[in-house]
C-alpha atoms as a PDB file:
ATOM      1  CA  UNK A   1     -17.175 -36.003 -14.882  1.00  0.00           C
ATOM      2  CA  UNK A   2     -17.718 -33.884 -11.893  1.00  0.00           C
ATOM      3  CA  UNK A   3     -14.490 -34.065 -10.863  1.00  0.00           C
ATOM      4  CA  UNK A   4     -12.788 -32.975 -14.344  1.00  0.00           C
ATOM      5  CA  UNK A   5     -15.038 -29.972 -14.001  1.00  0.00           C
ATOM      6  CA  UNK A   6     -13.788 -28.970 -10.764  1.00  0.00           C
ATOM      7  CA  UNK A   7     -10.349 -28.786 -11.808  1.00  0.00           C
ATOM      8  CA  UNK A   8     -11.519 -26.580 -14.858  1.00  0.00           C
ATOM      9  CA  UNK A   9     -12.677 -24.113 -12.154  1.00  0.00           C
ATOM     10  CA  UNK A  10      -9.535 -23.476 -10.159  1.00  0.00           C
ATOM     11  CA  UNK A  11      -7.688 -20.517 -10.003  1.00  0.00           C
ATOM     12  CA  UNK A  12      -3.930 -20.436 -10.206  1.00  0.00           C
ATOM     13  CA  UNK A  13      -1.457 -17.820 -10.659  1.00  0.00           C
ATOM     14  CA  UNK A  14       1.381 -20.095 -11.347  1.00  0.00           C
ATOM     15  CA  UNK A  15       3.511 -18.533 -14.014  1.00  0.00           C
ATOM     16  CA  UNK A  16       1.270 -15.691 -15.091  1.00  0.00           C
ATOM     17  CA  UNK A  17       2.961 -12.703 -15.888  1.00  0.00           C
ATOM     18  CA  UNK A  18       1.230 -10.822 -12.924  1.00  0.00           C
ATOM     19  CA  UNK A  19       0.948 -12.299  -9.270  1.00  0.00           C
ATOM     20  CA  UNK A  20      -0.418 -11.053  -6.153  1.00  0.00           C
ATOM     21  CA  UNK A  21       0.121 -11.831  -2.508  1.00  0.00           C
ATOM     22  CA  UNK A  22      -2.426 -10.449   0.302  1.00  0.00           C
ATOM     23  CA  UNK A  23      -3.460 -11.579   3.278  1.00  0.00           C
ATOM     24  CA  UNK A  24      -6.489 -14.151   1.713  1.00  0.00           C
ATOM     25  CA  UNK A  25      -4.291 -16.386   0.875  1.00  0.00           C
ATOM     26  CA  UNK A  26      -2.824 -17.896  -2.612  1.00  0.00           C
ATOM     27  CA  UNK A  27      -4.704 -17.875  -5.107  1.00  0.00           C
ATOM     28  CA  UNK A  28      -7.961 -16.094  -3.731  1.00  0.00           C
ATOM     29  CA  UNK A  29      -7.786 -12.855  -5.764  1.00  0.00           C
ATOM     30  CA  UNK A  30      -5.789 -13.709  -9.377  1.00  0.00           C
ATOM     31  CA  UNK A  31      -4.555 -10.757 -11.131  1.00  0.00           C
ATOM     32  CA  UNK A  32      -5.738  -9.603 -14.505  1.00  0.00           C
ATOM     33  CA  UNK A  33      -4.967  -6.205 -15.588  1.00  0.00           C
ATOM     34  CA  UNK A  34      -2.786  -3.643 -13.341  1.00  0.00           C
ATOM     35  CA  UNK A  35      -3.249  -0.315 -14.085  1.00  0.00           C
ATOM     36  CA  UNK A  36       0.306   1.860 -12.084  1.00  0.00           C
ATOM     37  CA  UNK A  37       0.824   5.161 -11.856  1.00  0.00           C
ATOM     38  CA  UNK A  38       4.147   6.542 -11.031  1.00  0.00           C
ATOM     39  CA  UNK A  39       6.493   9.721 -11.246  1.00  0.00           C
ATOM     40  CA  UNK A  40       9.828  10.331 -10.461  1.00  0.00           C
ATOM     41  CA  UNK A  41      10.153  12.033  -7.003  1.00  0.00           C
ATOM     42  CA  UNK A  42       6.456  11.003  -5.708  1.00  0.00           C
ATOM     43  CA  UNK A  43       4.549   7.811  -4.704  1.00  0.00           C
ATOM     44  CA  UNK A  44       3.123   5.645  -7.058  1.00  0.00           C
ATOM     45  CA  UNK A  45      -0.241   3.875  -7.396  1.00  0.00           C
ATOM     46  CA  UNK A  46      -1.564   0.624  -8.313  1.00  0.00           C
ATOM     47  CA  UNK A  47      -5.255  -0.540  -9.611  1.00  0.00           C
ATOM     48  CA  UNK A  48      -5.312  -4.276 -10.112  1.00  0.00           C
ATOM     49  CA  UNK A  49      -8.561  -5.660 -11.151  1.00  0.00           C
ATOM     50  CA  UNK A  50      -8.751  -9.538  -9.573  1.00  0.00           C
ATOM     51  CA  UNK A  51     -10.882 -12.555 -10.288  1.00  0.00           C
ATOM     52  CA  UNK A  52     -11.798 -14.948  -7.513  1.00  0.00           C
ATOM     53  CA  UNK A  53     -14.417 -18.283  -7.044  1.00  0.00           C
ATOM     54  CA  UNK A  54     -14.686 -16.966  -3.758  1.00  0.00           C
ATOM     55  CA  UNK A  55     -18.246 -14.968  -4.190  1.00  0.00           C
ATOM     56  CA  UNK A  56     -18.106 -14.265  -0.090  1.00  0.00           C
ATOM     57  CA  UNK A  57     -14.911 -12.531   0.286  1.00  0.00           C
ATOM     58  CA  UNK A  58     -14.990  -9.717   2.840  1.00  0.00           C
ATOM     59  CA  UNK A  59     -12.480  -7.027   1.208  1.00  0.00           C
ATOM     60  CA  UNK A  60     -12.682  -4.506   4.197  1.00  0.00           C
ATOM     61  CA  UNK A  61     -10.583  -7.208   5.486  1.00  0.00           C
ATOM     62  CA  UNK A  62      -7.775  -5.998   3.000  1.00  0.00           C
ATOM     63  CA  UNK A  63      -7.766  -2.435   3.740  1.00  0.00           C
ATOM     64  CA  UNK A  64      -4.613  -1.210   4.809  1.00  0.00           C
ATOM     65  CA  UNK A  65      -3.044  -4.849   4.826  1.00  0.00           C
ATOM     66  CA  UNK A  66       0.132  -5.267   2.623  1.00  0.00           C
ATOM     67  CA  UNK A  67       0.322  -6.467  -0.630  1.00  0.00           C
ATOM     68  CA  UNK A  68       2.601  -7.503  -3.100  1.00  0.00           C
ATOM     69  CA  UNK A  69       2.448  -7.322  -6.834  1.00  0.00           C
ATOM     70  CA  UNK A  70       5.088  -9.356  -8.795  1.00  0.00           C
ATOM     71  CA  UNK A  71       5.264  -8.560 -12.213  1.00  0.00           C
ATOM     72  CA  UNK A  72       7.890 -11.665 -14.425  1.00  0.00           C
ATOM     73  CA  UNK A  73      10.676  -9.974 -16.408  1.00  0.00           C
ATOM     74  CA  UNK A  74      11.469 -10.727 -19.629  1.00  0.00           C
ATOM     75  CA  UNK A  75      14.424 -13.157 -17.837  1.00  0.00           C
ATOM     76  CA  UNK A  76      11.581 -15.148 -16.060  1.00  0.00           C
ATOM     77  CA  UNK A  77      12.187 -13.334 -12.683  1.00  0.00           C
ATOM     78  CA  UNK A  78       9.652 -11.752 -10.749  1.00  0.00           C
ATOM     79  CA  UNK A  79      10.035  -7.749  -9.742  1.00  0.00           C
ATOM     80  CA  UNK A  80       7.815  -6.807  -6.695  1.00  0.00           C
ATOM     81  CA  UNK A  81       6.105  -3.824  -5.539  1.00  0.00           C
ATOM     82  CA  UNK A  82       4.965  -3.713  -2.366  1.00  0.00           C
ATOM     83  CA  UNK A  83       1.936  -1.801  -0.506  1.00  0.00           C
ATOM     84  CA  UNK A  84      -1.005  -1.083   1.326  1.00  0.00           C
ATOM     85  CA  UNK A  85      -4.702  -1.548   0.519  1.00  0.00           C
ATOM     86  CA  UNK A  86      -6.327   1.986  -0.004  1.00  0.00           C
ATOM     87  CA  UNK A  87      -9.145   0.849  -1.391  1.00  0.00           C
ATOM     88  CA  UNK A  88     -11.267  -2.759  -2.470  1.00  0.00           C
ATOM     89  CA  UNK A  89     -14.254  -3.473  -4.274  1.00  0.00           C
ATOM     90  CA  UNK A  90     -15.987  -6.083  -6.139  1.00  0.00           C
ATOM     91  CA  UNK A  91     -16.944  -4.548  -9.534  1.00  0.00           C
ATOM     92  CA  UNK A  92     -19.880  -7.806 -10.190  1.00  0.00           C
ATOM     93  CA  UNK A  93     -19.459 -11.412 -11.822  1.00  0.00           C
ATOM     94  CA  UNK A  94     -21.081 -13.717 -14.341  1.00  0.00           C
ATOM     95  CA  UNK A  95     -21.845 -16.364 -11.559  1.00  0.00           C
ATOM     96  CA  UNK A  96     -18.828 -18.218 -11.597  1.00  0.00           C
ATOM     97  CA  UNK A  97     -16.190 -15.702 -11.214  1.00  0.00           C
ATOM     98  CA  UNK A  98     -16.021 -12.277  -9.346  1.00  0.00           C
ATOM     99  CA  UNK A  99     -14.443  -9.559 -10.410  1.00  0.00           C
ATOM    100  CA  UNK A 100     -12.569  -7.842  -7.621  1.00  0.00           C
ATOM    101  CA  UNK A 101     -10.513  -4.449  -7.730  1.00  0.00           C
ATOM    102  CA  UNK A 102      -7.577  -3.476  -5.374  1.00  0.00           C
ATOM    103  CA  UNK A 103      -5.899   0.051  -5.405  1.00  0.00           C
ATOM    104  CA  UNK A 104      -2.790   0.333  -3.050  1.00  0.00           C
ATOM    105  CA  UNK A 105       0.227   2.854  -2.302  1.00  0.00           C
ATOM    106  CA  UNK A 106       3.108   2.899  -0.284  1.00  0.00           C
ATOM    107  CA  UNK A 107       2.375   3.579   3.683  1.00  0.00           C
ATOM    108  CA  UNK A 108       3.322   7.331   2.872  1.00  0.00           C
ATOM    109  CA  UNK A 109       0.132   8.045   1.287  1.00  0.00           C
ATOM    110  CA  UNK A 110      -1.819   6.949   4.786  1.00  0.00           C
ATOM    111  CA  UNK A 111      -0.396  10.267   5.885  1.00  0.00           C
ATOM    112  CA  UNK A 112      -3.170  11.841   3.453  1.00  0.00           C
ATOM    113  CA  UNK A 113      -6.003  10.751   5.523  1.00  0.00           C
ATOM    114  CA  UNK A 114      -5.429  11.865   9.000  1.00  0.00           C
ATOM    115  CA  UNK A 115      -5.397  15.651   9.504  1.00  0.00           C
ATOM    116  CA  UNK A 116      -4.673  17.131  13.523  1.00  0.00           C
ATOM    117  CA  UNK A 117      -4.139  20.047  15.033  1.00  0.00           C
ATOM    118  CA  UNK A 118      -1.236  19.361  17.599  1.00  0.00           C
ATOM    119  CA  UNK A 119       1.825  21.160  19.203  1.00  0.00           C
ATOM    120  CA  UNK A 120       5.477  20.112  19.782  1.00  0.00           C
ATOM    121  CA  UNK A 121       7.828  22.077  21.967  1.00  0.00           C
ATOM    122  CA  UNK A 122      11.468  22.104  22.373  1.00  0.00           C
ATOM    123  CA  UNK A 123      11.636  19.029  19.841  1.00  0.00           C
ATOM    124  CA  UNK A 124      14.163  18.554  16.957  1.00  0.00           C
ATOM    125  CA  UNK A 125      12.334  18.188  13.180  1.00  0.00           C
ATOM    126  CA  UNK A 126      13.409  14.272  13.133  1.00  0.00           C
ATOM    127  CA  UNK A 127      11.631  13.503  16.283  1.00  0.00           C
ATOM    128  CA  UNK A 128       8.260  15.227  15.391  1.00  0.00           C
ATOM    129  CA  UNK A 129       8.638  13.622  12.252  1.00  0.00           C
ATOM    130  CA  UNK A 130       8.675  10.217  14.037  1.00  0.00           C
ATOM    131  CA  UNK A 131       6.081  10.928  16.235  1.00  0.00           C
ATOM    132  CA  UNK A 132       3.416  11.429  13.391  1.00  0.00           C
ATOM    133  CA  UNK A 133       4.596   8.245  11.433  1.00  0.00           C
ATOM    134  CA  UNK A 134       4.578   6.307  14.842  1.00  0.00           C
ATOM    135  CA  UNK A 135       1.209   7.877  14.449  1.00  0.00           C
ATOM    136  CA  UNK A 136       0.430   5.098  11.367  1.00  0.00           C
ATOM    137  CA  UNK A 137       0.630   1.249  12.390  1.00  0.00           C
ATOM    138  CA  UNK A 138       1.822   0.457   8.732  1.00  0.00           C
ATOM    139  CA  UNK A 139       4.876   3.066   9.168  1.00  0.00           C
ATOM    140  CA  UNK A 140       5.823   1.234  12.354  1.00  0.00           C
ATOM    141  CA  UNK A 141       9.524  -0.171  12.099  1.00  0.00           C
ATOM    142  CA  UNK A 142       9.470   1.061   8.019  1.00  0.00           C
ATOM    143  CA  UNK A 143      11.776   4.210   7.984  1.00  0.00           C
ATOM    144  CA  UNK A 144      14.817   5.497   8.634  1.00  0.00           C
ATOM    145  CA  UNK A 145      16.467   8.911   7.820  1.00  0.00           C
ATOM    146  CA  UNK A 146      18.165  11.354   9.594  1.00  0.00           C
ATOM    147  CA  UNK A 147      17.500  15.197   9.265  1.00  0.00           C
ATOM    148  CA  UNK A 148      20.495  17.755   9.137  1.00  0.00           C
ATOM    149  CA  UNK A 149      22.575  20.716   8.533  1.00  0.00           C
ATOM    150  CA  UNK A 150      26.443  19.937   7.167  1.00  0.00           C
ATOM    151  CA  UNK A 151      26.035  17.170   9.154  1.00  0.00           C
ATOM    152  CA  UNK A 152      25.305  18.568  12.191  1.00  0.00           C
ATOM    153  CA  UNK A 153      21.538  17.330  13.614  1.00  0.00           C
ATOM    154  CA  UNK A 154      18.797  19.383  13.230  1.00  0.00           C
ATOM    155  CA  UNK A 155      18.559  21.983  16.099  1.00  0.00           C
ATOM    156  CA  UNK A 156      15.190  21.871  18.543  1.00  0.00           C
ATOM    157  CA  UNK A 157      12.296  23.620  17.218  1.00  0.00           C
ATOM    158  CA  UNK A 158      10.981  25.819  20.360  1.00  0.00           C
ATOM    159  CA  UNK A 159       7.138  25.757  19.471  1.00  0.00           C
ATOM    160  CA  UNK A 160       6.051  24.117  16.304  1.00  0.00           C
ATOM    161  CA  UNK A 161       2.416  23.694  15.250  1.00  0.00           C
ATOM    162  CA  UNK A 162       0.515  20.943  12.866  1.00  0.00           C
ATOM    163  CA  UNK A 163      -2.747  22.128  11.605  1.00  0.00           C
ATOM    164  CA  UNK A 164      -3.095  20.349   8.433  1.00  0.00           C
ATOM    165  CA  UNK A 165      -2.856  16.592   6.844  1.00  0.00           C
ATOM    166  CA  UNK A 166       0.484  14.194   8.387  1.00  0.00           C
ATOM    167  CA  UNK A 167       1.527  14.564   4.262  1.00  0.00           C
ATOM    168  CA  UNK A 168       1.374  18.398   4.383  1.00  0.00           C
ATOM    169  CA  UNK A 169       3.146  18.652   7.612  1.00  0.00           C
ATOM    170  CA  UNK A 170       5.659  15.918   7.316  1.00  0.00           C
ATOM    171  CA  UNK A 171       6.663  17.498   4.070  1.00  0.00           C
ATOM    172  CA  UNK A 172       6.971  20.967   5.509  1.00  0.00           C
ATOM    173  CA  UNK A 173       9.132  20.236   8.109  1.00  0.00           C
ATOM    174  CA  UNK A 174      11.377  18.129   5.264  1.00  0.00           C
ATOM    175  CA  UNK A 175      11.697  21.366   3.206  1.00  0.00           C
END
């Protein structure tokens, strides 16, 4: 009888319309609801509340780890959407289960949280701009672009200063 029960208590998120990979493991936090937020020409942001069996589950350990979200199309395909923790919390239980919730972003938004005051000289706008996402272990090895005029690169800035967040300054140089 024990056994029978066991398997009653097992989570799986074989062919449920939501799955989610992170670095727990399979099958440690099973989606439920996702909540996303997107727009054209920003980031977007995802709140997926979890369940898990595992009532000891240390989710500071998720915090700016990737994840994946695969959501099944209507032709039985899965579409992902990948990110980075921002934040995880366990919103309480009924003794069995816990109820988990994970909100994550693309690595641009980590550029949000760090604000400097620094100084570049005689440095082109691309290379500052790599030196702050170099700044960010989950930009490492992520991006690519190349910064212009008529196709000509971007001459070298003499003196340029950062004094606010990486977002603010990254996207000031980019205007």
């Amino acid at each position: 009888m024990s056994d029978r029960f066991s398997r009653l208590t097992v989570l799986s998120q074989e062919n449920r319309l939501i799955q989610l990979d992170t670095v727990l493991g399979e099958n440690i936090l099973v989606p439920q609801r996702v909540i996303a937020n997107e727009r054209l020409g920003r980031g977007y942001r995802y709140t997926v509340d979890c369940l898990s069996l595992e009532r000891d589950i240390e989710l500071k350990k998720l915090i700016a780890q990737p994840v994946t979200l695969w959501l099944r199309q209507t032709d039985r395909s899965y579409l992902p959407t990948h990110g980075y923790v921002h934040t995880a919390k366990k919103l309480g239980g009924d003794g069995q289960f816990i109820v988990c919730q994970l909100t994550f972003a693309p690595w641009l938004d980590f550029l949000k949280f760090r604000q400097d005051a620094r100084i570049w000289q005689d440095k082109r706008a691309d290379d500052i701009i790599t030196d702050v996402f170099n700044g960010h272990p989950q930009a490492r090895g992520n991006f690519r672009f190349r910064v212009g005029i008529g196709g000509r690169p971007a001459p070298s800035r003499s003196y340029c200063v950062q004094y606010e967040t990486d977002w603010n300054f990254v996207h000031r140089l980019m205007e």
